[in-house]
Protein backbone atom coordinates (compact mmCIF):
# COMPACT_ATOMS: atom_id res chain seq x y z
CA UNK A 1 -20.60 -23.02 -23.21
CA UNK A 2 -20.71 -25.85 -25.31
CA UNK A 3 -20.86 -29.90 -24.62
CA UNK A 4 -18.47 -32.59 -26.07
CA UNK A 5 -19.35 -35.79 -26.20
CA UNK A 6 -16.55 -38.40 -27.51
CA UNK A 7 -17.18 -42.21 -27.43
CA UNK A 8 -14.11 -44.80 -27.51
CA UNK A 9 -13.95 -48.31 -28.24
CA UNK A 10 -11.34 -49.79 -25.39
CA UNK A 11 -9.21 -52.74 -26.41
CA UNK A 12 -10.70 -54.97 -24.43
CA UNK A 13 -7.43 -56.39 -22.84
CA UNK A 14 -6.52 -52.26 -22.34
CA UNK A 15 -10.07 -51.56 -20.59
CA UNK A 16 -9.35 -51.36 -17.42
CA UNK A 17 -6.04 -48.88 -18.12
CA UNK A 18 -8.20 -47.23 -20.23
CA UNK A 19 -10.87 -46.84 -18.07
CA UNK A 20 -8.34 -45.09 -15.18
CA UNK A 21 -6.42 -42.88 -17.50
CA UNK A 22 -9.74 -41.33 -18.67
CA UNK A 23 -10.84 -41.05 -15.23
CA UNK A 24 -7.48 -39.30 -13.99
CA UNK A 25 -7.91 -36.91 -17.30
CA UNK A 26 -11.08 -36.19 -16.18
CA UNK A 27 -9.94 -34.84 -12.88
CA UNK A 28 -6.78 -33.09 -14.07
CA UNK A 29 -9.23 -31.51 -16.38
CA UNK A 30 -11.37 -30.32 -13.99
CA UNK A 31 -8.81 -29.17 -11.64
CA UNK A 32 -6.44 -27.00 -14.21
CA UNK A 33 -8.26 -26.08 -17.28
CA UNK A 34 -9.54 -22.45 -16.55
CA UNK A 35 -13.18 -22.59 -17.86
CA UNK A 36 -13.61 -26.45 -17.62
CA UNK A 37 -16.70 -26.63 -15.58
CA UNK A 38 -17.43 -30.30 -15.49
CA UNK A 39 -15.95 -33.38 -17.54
CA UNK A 40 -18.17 -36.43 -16.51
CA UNK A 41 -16.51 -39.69 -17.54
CA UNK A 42 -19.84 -41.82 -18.06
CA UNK A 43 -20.35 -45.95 -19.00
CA UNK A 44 -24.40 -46.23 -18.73
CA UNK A 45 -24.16 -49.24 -20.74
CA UNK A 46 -21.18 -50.34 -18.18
CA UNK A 47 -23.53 -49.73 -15.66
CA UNK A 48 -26.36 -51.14 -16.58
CA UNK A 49 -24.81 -54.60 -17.13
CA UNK A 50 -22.77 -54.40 -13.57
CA UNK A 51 -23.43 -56.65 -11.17
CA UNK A 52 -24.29 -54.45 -9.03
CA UNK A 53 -27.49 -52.65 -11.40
CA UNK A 54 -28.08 -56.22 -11.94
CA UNK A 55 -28.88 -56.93 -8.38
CA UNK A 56 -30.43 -53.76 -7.16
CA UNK A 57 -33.21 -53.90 -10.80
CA UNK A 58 -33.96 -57.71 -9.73
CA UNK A 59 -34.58 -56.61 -6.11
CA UNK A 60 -36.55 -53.93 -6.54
CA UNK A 61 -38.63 -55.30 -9.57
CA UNK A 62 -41.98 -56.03 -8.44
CA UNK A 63 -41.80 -53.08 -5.87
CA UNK A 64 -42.22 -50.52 -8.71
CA UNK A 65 -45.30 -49.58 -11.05
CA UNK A 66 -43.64 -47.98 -14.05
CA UNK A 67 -40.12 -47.22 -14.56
CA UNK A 68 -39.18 -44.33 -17.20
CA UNK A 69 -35.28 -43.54 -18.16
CA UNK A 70 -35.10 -40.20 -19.35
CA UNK A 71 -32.04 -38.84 -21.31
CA UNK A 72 -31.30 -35.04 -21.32
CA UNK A 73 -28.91 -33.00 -23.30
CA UNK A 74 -27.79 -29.89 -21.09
CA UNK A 75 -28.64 -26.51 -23.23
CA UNK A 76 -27.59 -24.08 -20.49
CA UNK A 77 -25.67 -24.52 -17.53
């Protein structure tokens, strides 16, 4: 088993097409390519700027001690 990892670079005014055509290729992916275990479409960046993360890390600030973010590469599935 191996991991590929590709990054684009979106026009921006072609984002949001961009964004659902991955996410459709994703699923297709997942769904008919014998041996294609998993195919995570993933924006942490995206999500750390959303509104959303925005909110929820200014809520929740002073509730928490430490906060540690943790990136893993998978070696074996």
């Amino acid at each position: 088993m191996y991991v590929v990892t590709v990054e684009f670079v979106a026009k921006p005014e072609r984002a949001e097409a961009f964004r659902e055509a991955m996410v459709e290729n994703a699923r297709t992916s997942r769904e008919h390519e014998p041996g294609c275990r998993q195919f995570d479409v993933c924006a942490f960046d995206a999500h750390c700027s959303s509104a959303h993360f925005l909110a929820f890390d200014h809520r929740v600030r002073d509730w928490v001690d430490r906060k540690t973010v943790r990136i893993y590469e998978q070696i074996d599935p």
